[in-house]
C-alpha atoms as a PDB file:
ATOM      1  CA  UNK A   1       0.000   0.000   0.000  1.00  0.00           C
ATOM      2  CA  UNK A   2       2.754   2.616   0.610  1.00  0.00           C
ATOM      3  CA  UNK A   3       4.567   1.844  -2.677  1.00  0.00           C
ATOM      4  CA  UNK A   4       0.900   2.580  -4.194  1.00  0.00           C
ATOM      5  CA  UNK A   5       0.555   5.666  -2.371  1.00  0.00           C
ATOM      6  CA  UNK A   6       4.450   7.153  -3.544  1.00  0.00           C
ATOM      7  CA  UNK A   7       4.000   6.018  -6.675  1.00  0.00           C
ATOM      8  CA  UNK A   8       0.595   8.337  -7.024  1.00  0.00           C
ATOM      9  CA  UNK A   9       2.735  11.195  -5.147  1.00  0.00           C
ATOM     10  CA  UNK A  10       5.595  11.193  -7.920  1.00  0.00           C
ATOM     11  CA  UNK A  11       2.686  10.971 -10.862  1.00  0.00           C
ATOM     12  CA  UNK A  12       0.399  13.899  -9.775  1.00  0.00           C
ATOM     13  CA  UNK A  13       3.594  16.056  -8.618  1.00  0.00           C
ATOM     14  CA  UNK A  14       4.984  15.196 -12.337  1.00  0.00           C
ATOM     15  CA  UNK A  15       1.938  15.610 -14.140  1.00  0.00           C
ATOM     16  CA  UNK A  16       2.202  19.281 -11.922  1.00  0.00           C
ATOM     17  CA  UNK A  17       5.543  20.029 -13.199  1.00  0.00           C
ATOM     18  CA  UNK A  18       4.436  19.251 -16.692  1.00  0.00           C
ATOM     19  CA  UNK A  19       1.776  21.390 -16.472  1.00  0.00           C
ATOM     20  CA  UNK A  20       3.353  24.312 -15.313  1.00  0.00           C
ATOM     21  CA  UNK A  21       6.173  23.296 -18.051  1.00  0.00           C
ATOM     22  CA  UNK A  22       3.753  23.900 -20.680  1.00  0.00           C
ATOM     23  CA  UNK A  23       1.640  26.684 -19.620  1.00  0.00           C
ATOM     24  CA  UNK A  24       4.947  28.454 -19.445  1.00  0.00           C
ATOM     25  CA  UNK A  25       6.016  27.857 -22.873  1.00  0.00           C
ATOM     26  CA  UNK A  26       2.124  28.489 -23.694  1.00  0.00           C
ATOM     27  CA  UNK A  27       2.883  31.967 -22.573  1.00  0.00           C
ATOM     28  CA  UNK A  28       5.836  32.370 -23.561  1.00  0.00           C
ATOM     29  CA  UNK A  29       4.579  31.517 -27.408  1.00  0.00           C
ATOM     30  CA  UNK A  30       1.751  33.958 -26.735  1.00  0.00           C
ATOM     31  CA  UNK A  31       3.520  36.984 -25.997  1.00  0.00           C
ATOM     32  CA  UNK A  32       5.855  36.554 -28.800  1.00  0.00           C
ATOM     33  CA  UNK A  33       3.513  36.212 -31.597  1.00  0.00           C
ATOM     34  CA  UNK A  34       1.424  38.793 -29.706  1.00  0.00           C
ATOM     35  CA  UNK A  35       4.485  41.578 -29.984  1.00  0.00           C
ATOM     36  CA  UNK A  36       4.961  41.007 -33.934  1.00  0.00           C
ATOM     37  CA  UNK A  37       7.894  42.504 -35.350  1.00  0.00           C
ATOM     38  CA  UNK A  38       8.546  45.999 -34.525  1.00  0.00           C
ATOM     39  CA  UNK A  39       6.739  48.384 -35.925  1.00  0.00           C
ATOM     40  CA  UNK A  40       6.803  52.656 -36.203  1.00  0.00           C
ATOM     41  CA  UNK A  41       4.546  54.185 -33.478  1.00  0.00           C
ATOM     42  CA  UNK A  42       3.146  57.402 -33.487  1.00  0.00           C
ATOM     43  CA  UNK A  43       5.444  58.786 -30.830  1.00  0.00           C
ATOM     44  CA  UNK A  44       5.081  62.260 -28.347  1.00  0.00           C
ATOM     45  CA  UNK A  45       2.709  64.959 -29.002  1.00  0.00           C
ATOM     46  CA  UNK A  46       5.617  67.438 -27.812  1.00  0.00           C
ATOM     47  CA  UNK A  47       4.264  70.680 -28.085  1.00  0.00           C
ATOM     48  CA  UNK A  48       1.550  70.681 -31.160  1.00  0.00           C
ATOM     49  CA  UNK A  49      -1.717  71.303 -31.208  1.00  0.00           C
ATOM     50  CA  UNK A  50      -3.166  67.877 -31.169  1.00  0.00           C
ATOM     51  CA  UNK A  51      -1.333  64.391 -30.631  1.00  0.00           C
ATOM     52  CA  UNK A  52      -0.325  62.290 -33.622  1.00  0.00           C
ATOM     53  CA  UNK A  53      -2.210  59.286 -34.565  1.00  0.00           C
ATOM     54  CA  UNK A  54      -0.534  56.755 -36.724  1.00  0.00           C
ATOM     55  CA  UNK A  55      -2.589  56.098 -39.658  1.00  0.00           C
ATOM     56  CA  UNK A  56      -1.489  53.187 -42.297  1.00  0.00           C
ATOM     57  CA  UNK A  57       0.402  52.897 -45.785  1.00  0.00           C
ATOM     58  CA  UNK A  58       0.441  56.469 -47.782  1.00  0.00           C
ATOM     59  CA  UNK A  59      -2.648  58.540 -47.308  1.00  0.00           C
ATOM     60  CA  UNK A  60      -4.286  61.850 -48.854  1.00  0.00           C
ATOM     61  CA  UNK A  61      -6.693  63.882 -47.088  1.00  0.00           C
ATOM     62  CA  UNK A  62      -9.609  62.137 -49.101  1.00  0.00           C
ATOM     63  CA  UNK A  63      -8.694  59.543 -47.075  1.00  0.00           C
ATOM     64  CA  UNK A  64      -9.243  60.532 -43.925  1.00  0.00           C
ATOM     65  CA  UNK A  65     -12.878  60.408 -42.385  1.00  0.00           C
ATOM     66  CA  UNK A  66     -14.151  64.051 -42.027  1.00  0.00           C
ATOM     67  CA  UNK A  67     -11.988  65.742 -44.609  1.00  0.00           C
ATOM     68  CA  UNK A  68     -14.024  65.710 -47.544  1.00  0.00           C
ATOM     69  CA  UNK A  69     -14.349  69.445 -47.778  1.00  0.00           C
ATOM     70  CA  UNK A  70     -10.632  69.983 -47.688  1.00  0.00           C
ATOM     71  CA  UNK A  71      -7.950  70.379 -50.495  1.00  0.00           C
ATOM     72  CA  UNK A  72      -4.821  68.779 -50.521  1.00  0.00           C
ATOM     73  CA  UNK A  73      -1.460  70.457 -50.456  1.00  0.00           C
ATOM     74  CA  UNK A  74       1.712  68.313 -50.849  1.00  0.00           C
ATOM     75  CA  UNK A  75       5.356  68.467 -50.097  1.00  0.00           C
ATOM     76  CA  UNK A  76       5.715  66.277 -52.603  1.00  0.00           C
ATOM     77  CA  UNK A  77       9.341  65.858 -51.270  1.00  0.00           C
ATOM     78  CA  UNK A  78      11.068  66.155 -48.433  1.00  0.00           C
ATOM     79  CA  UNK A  79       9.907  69.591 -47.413  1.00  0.00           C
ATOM     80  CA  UNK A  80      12.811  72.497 -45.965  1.00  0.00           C
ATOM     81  CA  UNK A  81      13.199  75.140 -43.901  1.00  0.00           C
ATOM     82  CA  UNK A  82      11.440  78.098 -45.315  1.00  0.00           C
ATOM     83  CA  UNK A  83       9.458  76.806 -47.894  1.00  0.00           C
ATOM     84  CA  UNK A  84       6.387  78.321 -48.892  1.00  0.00           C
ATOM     85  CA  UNK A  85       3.249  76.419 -50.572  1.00  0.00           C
ATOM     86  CA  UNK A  86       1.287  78.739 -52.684  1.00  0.00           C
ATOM     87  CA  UNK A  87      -2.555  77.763 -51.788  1.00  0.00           C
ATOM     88  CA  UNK A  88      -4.696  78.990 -54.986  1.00  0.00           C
ATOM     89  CA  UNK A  89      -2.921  82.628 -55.693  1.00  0.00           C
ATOM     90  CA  UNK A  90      -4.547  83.507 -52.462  1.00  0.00           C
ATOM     91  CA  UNK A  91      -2.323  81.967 -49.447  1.00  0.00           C
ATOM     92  CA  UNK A  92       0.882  80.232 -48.212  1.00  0.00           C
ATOM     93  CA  UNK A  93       1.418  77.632 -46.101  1.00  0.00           C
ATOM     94  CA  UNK A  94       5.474  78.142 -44.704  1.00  0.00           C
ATOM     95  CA  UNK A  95       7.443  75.780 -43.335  1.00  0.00           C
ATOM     96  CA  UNK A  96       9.862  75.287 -40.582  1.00  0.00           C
ATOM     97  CA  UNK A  97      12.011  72.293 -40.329  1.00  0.00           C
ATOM     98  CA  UNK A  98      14.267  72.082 -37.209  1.00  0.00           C
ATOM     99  CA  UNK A  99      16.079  69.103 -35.978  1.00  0.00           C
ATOM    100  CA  UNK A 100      14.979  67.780 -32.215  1.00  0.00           C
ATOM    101  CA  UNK A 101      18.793  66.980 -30.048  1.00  0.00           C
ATOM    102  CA  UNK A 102      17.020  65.147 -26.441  1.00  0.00           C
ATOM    103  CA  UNK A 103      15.646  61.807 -27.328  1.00  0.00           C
ATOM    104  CA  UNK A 104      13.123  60.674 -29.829  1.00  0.00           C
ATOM    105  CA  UNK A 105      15.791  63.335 -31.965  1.00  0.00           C
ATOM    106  CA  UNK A 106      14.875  63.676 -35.132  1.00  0.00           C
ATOM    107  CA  UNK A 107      13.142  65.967 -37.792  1.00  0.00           C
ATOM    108  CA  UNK A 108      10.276  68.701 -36.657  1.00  0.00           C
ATOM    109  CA  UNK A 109       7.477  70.320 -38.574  1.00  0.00           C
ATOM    110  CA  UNK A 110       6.252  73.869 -38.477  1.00  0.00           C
ATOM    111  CA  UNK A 111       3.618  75.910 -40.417  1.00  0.00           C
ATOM    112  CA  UNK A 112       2.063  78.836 -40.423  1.00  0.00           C
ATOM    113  CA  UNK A 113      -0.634  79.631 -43.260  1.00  0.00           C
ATOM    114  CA  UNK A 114      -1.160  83.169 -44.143  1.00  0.00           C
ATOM    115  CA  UNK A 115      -3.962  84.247 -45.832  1.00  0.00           C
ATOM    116  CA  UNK A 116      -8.397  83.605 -45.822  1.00  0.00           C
ATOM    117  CA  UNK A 117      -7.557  79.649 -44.880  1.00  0.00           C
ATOM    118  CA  UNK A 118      -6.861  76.962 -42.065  1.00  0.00           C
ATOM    119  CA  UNK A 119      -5.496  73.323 -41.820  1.00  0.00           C
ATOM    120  CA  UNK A 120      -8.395  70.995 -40.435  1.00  0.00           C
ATOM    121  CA  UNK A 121      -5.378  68.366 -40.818  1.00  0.00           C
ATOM    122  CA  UNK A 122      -2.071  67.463 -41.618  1.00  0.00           C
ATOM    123  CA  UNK A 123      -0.251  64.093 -42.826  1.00  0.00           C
ATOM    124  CA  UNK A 124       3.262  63.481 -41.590  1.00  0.00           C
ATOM    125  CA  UNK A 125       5.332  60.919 -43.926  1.00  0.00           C
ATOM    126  CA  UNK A 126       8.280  59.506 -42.843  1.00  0.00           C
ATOM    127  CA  UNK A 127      10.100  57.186 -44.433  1.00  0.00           C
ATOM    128  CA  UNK A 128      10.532  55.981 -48.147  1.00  0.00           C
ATOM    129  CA  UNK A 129       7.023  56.515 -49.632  1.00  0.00           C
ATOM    130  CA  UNK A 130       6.766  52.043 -50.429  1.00  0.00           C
ATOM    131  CA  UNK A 131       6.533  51.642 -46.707  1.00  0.00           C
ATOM    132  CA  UNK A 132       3.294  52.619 -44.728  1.00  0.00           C
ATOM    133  CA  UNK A 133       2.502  54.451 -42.236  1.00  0.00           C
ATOM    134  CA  UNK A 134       1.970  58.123 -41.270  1.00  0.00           C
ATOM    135  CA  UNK A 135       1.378  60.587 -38.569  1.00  0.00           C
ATOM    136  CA  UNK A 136      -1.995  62.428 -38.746  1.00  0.00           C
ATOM    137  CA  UNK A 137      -2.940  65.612 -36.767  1.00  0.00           C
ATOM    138  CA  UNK A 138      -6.712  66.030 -36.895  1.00  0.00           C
ATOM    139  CA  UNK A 139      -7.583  69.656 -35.642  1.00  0.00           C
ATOM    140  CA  UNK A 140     -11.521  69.127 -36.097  1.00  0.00           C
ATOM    141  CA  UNK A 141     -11.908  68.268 -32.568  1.00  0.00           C
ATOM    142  CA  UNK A 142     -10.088  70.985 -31.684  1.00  0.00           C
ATOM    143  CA  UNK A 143     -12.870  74.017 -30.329  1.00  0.00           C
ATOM    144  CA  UNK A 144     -12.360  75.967 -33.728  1.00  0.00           C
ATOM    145  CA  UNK A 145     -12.150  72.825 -35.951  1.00  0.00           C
ATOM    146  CA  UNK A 146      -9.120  73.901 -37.735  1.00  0.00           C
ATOM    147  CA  UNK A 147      -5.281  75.763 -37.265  1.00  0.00           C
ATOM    148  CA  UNK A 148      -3.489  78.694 -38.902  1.00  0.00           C
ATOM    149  CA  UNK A 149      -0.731  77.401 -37.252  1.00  0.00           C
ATOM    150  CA  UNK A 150       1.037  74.440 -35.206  1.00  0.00           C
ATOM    151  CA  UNK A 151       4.374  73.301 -34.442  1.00  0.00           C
ATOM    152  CA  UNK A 152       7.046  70.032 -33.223  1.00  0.00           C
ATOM    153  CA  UNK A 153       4.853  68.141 -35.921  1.00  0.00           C
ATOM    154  CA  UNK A 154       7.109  64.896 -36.870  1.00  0.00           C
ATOM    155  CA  UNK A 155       6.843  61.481 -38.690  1.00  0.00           C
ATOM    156  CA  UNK A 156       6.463  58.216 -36.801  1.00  0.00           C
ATOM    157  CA  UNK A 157       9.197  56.791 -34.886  1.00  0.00           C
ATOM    158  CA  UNK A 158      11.891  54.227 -35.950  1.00  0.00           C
ATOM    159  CA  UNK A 159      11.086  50.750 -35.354  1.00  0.00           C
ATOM    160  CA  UNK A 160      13.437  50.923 -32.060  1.00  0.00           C
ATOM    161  CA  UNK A 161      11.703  54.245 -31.109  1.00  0.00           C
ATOM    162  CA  UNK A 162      14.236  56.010 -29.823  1.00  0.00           C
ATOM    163  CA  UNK A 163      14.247  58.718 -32.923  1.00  0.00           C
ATOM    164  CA  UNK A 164      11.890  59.862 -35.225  1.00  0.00           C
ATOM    165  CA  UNK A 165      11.424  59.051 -38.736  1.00  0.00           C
ATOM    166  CA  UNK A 166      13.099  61.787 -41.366  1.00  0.00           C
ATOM    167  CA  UNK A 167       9.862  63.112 -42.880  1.00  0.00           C
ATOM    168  CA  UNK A 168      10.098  62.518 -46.793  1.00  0.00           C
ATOM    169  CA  UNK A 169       6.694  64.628 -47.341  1.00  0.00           C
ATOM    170  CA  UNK A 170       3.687  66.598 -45.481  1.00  0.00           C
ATOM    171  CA  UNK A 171      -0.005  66.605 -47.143  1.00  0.00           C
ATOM    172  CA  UNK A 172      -1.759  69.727 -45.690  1.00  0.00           C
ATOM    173  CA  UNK A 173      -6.085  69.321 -45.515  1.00  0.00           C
ATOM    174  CA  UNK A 174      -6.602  73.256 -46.342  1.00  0.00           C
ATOM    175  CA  UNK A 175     -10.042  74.602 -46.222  1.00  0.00           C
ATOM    176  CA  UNK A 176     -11.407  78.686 -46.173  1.00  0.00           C
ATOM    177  CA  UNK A 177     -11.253  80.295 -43.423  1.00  0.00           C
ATOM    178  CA  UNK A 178     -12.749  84.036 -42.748  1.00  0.00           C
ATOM    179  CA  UNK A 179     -10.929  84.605 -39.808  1.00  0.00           C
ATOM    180  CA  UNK A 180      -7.715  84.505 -41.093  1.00  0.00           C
ATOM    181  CA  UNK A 181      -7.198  87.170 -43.111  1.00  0.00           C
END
């Protein structure tokens, strides 16, 4: 009887170990196909109007929900320091580029739009334009809907995230606005 009664200790305390054997490499299994590879993320809102939300692949304002009334202006490029986007004969949007030195560093956006008009969005690329991903700022929840102006606008961060993405272009969602003028 006591050989009967060890040899039921040693089976459930093995069957035990076994099980907590394989719930751990359950978990373990879990959490790495959970993380994925690493992936851009919006990163800080730093000082602009509105935080950045990462939005996939490569898109235009018409993409966007609630930007149907907008026009698009593009970068095209990589935009610089001081350049100026004529809007219609009518406006500018300028641009500041400055370069961020405490950690994410990287590339910041500024803009200022002169002129009867406002941003009600803008779309930060970074990266080479075949990979997705993007950094939206959506002013319409902001109390006036829209911006003349906003600033330490960047791409998405690197994969590692401690820098931000170079931005390679900036789509502006321009509509009229009275009040600037």
């Amino acid at each position: 009887m006591r050989a009967t009664t060890r040899a039921t200790t040693r089976s459930t305390r093995a069957r035990w170990g076994a099980r907590c054997v394989g719930l751990g490499l359950a978990t373990a299994l879990a959490v790495t196909f959970a993380a994925g590879p690493a992936a851009a993320a919006p990163g800080p809102q730093l000082e602009a109007e509105v935080a950045p939300e990462e939005v996939a692949d490569n898109p235009d304002c018409a993409d966007i929900p609630g930007q149907s009334g907008s026009t698009e202006f593009d970068t095209n490029t990589a935009p610089t320091d001081g350049q100026v986007i004529n809007i219609n004969g009518q406006g500018t949007i300028t641009i500041g580029i400055t370069e961020r030195t405490e950690e994410p560093d990287g590339q910041l956006l500024s803009f200022s739009i002169e002129g009867p008009f406002a941003a009600t969005a803008v779309i930060v690329k970074g990266g080479p334009a075949n990979e997705g991903g993007a950094n939206l700022y959506d002013y319409t929840d902001t109390p006036a809907g829209q911006v003349e102006a906003d600033e330490t606008l960047h791409a998405q961060l690197n994969p590692t995230g401690n820098a931000l993405t170079d931005i390679s272009h900036v789509a502006f969602c321009i509509v009229p606005d009275g009040s600037n003028t």
